[in-house]
C-alpha atoms as a PDB file:
ATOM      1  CA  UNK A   1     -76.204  17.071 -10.905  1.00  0.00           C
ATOM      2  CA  UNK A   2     -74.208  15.905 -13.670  1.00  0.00           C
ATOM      3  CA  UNK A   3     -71.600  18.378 -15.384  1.00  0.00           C
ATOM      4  CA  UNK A   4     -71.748  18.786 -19.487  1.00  0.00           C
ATOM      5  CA  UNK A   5     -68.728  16.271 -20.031  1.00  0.00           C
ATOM      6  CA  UNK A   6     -69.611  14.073 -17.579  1.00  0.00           C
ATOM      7  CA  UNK A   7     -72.923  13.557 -19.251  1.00  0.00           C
ATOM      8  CA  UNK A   8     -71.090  13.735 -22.057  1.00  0.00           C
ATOM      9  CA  UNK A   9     -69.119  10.654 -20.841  1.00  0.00           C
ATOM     10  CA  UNK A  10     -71.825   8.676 -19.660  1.00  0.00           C
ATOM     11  CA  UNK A  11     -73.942   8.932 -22.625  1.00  0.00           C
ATOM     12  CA  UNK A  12     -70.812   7.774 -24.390  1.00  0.00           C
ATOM     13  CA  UNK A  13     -70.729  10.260 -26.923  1.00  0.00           C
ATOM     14  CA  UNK A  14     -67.165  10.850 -26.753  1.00  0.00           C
ATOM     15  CA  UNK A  15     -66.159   9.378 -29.673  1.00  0.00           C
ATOM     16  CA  UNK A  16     -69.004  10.614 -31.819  1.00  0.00           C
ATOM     17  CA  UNK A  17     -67.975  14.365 -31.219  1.00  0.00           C
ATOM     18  CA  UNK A  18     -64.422  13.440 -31.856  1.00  0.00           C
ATOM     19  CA  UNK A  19     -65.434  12.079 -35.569  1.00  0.00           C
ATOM     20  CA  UNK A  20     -67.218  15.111 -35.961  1.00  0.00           C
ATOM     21  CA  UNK A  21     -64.243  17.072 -35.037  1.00  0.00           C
ATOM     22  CA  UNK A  22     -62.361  15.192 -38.011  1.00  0.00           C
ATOM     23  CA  UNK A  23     -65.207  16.246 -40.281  1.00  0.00           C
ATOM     24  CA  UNK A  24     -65.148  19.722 -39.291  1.00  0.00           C
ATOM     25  CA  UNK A  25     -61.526  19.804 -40.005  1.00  0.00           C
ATOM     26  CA  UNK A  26     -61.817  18.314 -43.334  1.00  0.00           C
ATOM     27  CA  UNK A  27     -64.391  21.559 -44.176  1.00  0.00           C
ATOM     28  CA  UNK A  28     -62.144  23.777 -45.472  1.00  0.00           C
ATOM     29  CA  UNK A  29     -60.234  21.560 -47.222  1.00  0.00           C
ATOM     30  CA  UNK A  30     -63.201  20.268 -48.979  1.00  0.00           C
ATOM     31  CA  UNK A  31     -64.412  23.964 -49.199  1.00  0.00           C
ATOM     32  CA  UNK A  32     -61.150  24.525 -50.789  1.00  0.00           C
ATOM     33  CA  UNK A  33     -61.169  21.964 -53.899  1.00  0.00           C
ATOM     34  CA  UNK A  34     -64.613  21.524 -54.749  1.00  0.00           C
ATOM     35  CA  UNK A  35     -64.586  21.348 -58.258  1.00  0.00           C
ATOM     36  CA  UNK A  36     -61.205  20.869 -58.880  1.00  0.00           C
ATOM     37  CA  UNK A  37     -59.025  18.208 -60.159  1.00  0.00           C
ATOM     38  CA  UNK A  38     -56.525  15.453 -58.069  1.00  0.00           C
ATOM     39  CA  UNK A  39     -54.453  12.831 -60.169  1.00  0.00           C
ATOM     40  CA  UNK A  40     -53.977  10.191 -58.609  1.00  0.00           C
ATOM     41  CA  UNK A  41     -50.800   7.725 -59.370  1.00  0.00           C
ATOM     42  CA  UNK A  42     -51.971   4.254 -57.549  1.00  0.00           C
ATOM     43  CA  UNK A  43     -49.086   2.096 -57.389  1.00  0.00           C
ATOM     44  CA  UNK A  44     -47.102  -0.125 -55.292  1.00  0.00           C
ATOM     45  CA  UNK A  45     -48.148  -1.967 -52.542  1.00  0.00           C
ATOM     46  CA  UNK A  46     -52.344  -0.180 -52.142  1.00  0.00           C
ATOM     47  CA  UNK A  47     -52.310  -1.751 -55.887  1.00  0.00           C
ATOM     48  CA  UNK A  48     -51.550  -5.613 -54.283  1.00  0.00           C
ATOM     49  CA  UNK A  49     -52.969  -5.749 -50.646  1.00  0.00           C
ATOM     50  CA  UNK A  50     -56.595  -6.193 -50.746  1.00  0.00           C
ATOM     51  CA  UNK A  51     -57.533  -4.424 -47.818  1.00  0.00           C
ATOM     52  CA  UNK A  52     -55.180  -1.227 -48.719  1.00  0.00           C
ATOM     53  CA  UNK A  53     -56.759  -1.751 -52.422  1.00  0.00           C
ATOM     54  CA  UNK A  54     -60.558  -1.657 -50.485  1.00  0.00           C
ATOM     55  CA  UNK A  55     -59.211   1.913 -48.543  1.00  0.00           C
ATOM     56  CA  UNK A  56     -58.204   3.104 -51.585  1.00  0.00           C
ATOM     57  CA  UNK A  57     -60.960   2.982 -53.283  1.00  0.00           C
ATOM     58  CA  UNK A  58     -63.046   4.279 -50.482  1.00  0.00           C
ATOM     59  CA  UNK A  59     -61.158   7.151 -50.492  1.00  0.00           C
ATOM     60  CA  UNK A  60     -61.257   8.230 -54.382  1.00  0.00           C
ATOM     61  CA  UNK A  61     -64.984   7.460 -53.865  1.00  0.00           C
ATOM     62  CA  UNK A  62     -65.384  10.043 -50.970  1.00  0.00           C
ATOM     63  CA  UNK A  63     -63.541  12.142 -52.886  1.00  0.00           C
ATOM     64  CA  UNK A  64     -66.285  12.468 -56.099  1.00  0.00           C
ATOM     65  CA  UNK A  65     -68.929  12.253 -53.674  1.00  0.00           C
ATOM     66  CA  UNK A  66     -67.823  15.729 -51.507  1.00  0.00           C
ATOM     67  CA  UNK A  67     -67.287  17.793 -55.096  1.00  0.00           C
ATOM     68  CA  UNK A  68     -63.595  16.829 -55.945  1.00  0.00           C
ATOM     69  CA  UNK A  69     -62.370  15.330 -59.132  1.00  0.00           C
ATOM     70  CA  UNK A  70     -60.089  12.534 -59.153  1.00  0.00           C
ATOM     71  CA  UNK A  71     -58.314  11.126 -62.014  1.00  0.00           C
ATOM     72  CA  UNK A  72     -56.668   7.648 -61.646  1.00  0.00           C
ATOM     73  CA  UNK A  73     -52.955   6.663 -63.498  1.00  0.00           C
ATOM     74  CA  UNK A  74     -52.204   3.031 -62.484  1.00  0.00           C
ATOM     75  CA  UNK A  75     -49.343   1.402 -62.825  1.00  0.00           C
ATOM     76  CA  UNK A  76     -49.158  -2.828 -63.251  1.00  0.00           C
ATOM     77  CA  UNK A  77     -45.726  -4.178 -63.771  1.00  0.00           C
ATOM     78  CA  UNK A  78     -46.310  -7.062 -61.221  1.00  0.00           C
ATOM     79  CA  UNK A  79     -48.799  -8.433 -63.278  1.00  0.00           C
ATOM     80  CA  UNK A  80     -47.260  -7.945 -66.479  1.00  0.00           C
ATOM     81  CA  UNK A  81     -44.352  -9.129 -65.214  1.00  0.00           C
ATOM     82  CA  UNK A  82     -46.692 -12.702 -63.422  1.00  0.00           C
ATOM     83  CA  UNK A  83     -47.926 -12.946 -67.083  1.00  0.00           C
ATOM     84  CA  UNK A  84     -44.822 -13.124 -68.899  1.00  0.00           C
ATOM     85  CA  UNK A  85     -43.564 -15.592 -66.709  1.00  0.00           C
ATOM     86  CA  UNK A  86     -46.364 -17.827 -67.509  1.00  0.00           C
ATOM     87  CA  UNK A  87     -45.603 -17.588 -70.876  1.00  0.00           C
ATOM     88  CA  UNK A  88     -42.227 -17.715 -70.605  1.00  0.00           C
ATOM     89  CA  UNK A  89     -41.314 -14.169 -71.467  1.00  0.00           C
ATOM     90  CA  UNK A  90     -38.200 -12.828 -70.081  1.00  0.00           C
ATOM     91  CA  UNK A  91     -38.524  -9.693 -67.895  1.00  0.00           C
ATOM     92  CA  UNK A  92     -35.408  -7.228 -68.950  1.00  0.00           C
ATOM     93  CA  UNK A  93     -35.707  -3.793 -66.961  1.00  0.00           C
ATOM     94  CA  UNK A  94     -32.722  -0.685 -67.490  1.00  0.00           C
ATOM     95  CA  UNK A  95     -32.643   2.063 -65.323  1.00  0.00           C
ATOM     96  CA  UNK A  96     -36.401   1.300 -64.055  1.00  0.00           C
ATOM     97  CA  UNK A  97     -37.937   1.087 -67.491  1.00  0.00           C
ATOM     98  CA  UNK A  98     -39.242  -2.210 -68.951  1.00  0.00           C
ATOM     99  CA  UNK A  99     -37.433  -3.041 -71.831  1.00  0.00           C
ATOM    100  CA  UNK A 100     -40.560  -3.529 -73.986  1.00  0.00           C
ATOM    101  CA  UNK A 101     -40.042  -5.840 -77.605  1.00  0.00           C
ATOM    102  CA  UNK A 102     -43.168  -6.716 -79.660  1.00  0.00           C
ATOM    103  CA  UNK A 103     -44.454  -9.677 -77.263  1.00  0.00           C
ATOM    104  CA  UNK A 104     -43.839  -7.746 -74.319  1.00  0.00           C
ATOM    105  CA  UNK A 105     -45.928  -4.933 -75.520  1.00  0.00           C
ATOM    106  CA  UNK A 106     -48.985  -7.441 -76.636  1.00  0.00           C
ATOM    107  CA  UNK A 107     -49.034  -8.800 -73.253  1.00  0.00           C
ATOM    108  CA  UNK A 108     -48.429  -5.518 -71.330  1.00  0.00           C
ATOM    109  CA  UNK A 109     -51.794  -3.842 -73.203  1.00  0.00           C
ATOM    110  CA  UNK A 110     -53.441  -7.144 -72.740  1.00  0.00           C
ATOM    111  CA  UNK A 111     -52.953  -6.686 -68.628  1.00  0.00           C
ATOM    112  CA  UNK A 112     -53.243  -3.262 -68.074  1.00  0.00           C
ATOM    113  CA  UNK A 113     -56.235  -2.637 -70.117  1.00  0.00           C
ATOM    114  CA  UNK A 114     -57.847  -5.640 -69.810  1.00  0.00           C
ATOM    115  CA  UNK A 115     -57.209  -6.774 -66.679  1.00  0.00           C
ATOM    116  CA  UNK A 116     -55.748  -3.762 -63.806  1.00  0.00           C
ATOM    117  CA  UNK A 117     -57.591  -1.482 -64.928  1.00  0.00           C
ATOM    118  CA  UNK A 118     -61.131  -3.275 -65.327  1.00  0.00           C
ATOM    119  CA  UNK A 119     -60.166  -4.591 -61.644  1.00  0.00           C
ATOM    120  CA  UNK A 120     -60.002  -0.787 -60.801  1.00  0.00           C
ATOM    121  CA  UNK A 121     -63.315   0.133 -62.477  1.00  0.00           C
ATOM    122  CA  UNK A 122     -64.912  -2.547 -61.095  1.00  0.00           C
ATOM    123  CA  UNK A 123     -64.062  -1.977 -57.573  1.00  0.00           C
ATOM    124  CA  UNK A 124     -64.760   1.924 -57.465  1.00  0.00           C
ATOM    125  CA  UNK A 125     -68.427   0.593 -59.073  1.00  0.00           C
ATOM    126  CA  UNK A 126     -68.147  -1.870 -55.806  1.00  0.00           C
ATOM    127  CA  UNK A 127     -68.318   1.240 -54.068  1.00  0.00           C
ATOM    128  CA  UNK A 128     -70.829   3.165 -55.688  1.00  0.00           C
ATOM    129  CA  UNK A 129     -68.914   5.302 -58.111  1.00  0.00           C
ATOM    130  CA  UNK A 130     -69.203   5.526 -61.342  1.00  0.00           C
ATOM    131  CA  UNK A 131     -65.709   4.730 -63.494  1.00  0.00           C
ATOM    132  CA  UNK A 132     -64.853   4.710 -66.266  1.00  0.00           C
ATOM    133  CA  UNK A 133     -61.588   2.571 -67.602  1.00  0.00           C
ATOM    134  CA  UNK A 134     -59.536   4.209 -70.987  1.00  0.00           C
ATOM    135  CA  UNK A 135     -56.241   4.272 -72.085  1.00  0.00           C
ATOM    136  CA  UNK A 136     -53.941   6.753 -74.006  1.00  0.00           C
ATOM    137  CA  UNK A 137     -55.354   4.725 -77.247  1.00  0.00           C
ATOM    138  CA  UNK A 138     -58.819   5.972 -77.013  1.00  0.00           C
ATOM    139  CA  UNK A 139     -59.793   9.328 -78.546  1.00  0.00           C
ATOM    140  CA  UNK A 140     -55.902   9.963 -78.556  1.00  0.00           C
ATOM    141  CA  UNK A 141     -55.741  10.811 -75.167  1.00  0.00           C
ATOM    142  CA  UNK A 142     -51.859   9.756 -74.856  1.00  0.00           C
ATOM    143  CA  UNK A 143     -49.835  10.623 -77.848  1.00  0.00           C
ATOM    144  CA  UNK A 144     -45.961   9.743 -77.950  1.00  0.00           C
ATOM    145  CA  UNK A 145     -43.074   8.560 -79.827  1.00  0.00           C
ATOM    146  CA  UNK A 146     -40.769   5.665 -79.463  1.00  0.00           C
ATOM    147  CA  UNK A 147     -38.285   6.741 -76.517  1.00  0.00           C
ATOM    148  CA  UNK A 148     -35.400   7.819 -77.649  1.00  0.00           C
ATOM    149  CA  UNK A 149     -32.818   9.309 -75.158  1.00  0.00           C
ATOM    150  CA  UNK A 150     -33.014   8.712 -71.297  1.00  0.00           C
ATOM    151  CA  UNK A 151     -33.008  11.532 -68.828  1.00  0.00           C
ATOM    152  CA  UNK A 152     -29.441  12.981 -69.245  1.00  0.00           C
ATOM    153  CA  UNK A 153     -29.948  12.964 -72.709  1.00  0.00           C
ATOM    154  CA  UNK A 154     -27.811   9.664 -73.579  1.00  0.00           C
ATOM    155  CA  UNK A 155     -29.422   7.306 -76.531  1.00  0.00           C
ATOM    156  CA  UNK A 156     -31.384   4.719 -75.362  1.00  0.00           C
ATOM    157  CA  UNK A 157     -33.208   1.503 -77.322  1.00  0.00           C
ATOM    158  CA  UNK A 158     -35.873   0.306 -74.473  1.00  0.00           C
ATOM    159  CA  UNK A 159     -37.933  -0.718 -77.762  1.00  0.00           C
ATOM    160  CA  UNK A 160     -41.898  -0.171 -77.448  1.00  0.00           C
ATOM    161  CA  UNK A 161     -41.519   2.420 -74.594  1.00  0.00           C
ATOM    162  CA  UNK A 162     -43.154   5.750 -75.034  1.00  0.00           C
ATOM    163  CA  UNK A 163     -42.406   9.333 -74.798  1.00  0.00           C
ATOM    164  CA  UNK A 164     -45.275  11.410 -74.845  1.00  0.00           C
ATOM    165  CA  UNK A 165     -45.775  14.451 -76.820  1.00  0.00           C
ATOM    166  CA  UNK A 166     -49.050  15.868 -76.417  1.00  0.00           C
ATOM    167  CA  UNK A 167     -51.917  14.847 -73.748  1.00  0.00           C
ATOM    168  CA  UNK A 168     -55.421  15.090 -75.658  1.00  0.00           C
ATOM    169  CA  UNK A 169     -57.642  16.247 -72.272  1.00  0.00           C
ATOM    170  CA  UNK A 170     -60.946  16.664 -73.910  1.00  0.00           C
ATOM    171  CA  UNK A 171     -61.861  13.037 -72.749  1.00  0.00           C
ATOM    172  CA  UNK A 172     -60.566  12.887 -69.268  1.00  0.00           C
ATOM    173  CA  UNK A 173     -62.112  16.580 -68.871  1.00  0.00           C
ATOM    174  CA  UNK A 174     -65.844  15.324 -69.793  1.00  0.00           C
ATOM    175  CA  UNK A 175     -65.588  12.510 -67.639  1.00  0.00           C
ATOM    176  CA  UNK A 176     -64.437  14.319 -64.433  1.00  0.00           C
ATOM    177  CA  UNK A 177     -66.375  17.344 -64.491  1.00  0.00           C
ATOM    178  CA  UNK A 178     -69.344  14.886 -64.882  1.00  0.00           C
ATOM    179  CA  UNK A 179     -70.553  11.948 -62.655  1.00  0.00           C
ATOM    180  CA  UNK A 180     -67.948   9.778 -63.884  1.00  0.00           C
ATOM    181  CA  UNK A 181     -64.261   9.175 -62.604  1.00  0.00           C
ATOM    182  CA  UNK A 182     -61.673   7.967 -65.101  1.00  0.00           C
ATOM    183  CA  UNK A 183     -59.024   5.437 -64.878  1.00  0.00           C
ATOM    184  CA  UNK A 184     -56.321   5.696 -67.292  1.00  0.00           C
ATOM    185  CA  UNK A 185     -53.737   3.195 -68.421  1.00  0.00           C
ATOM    186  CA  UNK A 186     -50.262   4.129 -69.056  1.00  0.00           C
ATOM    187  CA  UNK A 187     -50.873   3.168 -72.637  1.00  0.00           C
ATOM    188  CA  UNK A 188     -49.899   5.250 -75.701  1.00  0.00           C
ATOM    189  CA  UNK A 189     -50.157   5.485 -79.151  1.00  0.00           C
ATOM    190  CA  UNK A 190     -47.788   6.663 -81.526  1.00  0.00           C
ATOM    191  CA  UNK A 191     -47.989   8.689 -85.430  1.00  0.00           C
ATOM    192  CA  UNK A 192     -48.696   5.224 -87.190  1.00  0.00           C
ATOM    193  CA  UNK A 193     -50.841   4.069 -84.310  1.00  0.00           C
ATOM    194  CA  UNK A 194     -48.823   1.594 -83.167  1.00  0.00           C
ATOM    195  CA  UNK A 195     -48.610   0.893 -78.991  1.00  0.00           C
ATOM    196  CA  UNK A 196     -46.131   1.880 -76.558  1.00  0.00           C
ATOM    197  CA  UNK A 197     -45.641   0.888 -72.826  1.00  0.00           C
ATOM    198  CA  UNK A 198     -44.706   4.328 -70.290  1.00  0.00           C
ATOM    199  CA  UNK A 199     -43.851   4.757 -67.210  1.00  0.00           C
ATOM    200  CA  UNK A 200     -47.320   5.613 -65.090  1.00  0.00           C
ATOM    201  CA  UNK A 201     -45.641   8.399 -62.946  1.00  0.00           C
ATOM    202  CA  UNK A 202     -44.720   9.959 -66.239  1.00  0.00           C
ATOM    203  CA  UNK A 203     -48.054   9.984 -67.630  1.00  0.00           C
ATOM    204  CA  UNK A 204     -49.804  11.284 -64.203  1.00  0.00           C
ATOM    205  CA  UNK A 205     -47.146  14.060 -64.308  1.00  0.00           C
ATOM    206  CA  UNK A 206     -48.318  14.837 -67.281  1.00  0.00           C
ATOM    207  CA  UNK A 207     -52.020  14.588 -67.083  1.00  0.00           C
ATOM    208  CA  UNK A 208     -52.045  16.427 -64.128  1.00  0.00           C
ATOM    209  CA  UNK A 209     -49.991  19.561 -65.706  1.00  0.00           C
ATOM    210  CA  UNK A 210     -52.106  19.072 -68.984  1.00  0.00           C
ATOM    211  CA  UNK A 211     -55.440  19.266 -66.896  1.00  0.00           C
ATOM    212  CA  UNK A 212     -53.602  22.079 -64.683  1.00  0.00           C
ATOM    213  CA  UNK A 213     -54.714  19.891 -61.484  1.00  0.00           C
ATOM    214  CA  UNK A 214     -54.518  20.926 -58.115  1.00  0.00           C
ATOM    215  CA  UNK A 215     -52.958  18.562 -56.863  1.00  0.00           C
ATOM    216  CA  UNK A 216     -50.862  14.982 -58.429  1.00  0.00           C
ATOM    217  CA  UNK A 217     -50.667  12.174 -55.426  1.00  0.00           C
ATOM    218  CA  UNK A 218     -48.373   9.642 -56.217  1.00  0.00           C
ATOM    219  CA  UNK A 219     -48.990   6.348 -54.062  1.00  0.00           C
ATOM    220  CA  UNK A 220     -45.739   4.405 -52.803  1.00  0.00           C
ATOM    221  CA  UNK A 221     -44.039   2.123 -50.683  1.00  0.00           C
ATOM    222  CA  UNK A 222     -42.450   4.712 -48.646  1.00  0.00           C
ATOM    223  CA  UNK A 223     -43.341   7.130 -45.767  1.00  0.00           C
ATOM    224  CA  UNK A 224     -42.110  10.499 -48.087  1.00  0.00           C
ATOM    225  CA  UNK A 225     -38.778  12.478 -48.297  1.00  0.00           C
ATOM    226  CA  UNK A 226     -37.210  11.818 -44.963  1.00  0.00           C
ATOM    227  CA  UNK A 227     -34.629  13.629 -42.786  1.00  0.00           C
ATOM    228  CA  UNK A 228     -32.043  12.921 -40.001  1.00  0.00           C
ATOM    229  CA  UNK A 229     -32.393  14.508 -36.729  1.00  0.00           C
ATOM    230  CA  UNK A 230     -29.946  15.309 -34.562  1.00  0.00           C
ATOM    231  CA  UNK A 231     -30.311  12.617 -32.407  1.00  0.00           C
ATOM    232  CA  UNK A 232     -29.902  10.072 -35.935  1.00  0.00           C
ATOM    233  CA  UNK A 233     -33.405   9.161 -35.736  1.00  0.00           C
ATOM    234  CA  UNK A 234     -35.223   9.829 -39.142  1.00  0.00           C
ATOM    235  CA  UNK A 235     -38.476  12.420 -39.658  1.00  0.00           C
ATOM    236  CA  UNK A 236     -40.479  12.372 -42.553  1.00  0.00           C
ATOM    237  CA  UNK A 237     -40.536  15.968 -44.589  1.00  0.00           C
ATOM    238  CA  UNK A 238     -44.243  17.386 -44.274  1.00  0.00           C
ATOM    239  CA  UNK A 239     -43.487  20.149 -47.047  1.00  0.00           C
ATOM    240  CA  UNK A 240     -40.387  20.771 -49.586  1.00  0.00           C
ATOM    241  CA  UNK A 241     -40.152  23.679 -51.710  1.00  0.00           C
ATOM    242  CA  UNK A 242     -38.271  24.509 -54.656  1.00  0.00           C
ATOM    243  CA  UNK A 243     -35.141  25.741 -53.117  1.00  0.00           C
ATOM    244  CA  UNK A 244     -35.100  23.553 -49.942  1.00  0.00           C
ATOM    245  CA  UNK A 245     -35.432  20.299 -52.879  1.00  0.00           C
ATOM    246  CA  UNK A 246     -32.299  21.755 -54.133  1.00  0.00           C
ATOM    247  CA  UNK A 247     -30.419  22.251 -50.907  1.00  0.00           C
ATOM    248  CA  UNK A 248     -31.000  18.525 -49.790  1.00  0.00           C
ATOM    249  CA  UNK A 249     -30.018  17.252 -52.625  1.00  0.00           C
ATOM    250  CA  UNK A 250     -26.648  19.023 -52.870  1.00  0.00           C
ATOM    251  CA  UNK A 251     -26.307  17.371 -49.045  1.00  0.00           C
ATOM    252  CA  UNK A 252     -27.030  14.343 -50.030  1.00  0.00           C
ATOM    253  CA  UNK A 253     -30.032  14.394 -47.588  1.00  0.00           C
ATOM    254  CA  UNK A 254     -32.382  13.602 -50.971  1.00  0.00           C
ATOM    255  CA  UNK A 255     -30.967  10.266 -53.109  1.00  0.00           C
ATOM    256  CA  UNK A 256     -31.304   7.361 -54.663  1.00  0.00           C
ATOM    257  CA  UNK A 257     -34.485   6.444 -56.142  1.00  0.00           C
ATOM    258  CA  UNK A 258     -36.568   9.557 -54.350  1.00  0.00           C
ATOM    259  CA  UNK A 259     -34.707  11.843 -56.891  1.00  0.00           C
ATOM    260  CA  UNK A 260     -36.503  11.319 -59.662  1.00  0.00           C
ATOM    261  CA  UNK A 261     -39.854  10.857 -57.758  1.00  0.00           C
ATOM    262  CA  UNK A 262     -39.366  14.683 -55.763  1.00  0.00           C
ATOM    263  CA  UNK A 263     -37.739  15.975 -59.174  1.00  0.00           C
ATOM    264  CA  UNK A 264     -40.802  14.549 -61.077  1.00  0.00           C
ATOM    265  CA  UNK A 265     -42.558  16.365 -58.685  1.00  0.00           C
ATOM    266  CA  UNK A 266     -41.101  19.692 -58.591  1.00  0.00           C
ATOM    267  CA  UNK A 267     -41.159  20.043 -62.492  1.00  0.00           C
ATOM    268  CA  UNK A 268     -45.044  19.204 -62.500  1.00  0.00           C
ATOM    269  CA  UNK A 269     -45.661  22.031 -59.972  1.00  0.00           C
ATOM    270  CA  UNK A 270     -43.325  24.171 -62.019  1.00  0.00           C
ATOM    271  CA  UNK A 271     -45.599  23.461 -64.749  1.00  0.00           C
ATOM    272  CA  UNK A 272     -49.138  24.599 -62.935  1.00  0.00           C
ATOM    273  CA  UNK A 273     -50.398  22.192 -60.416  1.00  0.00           C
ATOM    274  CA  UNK A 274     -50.670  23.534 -57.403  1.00  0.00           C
ATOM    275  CA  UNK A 275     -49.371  21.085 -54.856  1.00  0.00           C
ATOM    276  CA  UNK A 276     -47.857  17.303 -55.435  1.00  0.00           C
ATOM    277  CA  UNK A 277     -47.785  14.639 -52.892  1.00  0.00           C
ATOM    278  CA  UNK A 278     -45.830  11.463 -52.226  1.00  0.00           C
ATOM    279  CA  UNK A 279     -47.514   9.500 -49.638  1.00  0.00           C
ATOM    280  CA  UNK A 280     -47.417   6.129 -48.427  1.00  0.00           C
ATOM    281  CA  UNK A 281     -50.212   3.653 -49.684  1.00  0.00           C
ATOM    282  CA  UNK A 282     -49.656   1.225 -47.565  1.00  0.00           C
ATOM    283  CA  UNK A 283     -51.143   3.615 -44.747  1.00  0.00           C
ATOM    284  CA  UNK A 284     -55.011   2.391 -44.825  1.00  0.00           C
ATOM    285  CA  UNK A 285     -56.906   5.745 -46.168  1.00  0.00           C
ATOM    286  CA  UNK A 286     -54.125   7.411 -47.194  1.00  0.00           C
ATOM    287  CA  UNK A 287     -55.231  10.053 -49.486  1.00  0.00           C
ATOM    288  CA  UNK A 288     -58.079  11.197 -47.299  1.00  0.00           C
ATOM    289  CA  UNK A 289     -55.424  11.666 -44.423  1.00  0.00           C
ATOM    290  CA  UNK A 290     -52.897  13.574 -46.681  1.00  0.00           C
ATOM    291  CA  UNK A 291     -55.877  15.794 -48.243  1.00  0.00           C
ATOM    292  CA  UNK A 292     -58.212  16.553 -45.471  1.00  0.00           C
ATOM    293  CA  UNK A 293     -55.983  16.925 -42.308  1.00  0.00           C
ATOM    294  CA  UNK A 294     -53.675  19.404 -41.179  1.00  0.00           C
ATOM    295  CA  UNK A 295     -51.074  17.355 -40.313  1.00  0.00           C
ATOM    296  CA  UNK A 296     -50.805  15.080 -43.456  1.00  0.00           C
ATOM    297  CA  UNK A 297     -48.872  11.748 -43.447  1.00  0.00           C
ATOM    298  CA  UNK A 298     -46.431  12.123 -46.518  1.00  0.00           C
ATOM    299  CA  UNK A 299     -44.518  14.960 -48.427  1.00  0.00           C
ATOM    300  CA  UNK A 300     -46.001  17.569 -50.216  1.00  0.00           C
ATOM    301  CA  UNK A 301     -44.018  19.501 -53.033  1.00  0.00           C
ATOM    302  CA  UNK A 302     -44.912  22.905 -53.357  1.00  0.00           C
ATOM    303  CA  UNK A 303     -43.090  26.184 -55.409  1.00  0.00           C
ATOM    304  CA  UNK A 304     -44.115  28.279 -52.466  1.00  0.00           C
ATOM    305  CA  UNK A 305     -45.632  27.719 -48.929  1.00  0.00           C
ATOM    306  CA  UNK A 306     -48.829  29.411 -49.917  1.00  0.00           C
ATOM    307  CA  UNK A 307     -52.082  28.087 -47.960  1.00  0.00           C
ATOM    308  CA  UNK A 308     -55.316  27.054 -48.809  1.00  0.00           C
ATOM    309  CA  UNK A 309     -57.668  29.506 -46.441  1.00  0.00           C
ATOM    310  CA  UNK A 310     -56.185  31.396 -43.547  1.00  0.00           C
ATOM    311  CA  UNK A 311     -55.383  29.341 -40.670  1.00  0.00           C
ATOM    312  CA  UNK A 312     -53.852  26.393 -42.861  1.00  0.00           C
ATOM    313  CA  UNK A 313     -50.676  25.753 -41.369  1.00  0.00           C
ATOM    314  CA  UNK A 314     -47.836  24.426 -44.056  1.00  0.00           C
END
């Protein structure tokens, strides 16, 4: 007579069990946010592969459909940047931010809110969830001021680039505590309701603090805050705290353009939201993998190493 696994084996149900393993580990995760909210920054590479942009979209999908609330930021340069060069636009960037005159900003609203982020709307509906595609224009929802000084507090002229100074949630709230999931363009308005261009990982920043989110995912090209081992081969960071961001940046361990992204990080958790995330979009179903598993694929950026249910390990 057969033994239990070798039945098991023969009846090839091997595989089955161990996707229902996976699901069982996802439980308490999903047990854990119900009803709360994830921004989501989609960017970079998931935003121009269309099998990465299919995963994607999958995943914010599962998301709604297990009780969590996603919010979508997207950023768009490389097809503002494909449209000005067909109409012979000059692209000008300083320090990372699109220098952004009068034409500029008329054909950067005309992509990103009529084209990426009806592309996003329309895919999610592909999927069988309902979006719903707004800017900071509508109902207020982004209000700013022309940018005036940079980071380290030098003046700056980027022209019809944004810094915001109040996020109106009532919108974005009514959406995702509904049926609906809303996709926001890094649009704002300004006091005499003119337009300006920002940066989308500043905006998801701060709609996730404004919303007090549970978590802010930011989508890039890269695997997360890596370290050298001993050996000189490199290991991505599964969790940095506040102190430990500070300590490998003083070694020189944390530079270049992550930075900004792991500082822009740590001040949105120091502002309320409970854990942020840089992962790697390029990995197919990234955000499921980074949310619902113990391991996780990227970084997460946390004040304190405080888990979820007992038994998370972080």
């Amino acid at each position: 007579m057969k033994t239990l696994n070798e039945a098991i084996d023969t009846l090839g149900m091997k595989e089955l069990i161990g996707k229902a393993e996976i699901l069982i580990e996802a439980l308490p995760y999903i047990q854990s946010l119900a009803g709360k909210t994830i921004v989501i920054k989609y960017g970079g590479n998931a935003m121009i592969n269309e099998e990465l942009k299919s995963s994607v979209m999958d995943d914010i999908t599962l998301l709604k459909y297990v009780g969590i609330n996603p919010v979508i930021v997207h950023g768009g340069g490389p097809d503002i940047s494909q449209m000005l060069e067909v109409m012979g636009i000059p692209s000008r960037f300083e320090k990372g931010l699109r220098v952004t005159d009068k034409k500029t900003m008329e054909v950067a609203q005309m992509v990103l809110i009529g084209k990426t982020n009806k592309e996003i709307v329309s895919k999610l509906g592909q999927k069988g969830a309902k979006a719903v595609g707004i800017c900071g224009i509508d109902g207020h929802l982004i209000e700013c001021e022309k940018l005036a000084r940079d980071a380290s507090g030098q003046s700056v002229d980027y022209g019809y680039v944004g810094n915001i100074t109040k996020i109106n949630t009532k919108v974005l709230s009514m959406l995702a505590s509904d049926e609906f999931i809303p996709v926001v363009a890094p649009i704002g308005v300004g006091p005499d309701g003119e337009s300006y261009n920002i940066n989308a990982d500043t905006v998801a920043g701060e709609i996730a603090a404004a919303l007090g989110a549970e978590k802010l995912m930011t989508l890039t090209d890269v695997e997360g805050v890596m370290t050298r081992l001993p050996d000189g081969s490199m290991k991505v960071v599964p969790v940095l705290t506040e102190l430990e961001i500070t300590d490998l940046i003083s070694k020189d361990e944390i530079s270049g353009g992550m930075i900004p992204k792991v500082l822009g990080c740590l001040q949105t958790v120091r502002r309320g939201v409970g854990r942020a995330h840089i992962i790697d979009g390029r990995i197919p179903h990234s955000i499921l993998l980074e949310i619902f598993t113990g391991k996780g694929i990227g970084t997460m950026i946390t004040r304190e190493k405080k888990p979820y249910f007992d038994g998370e390990k972080i």
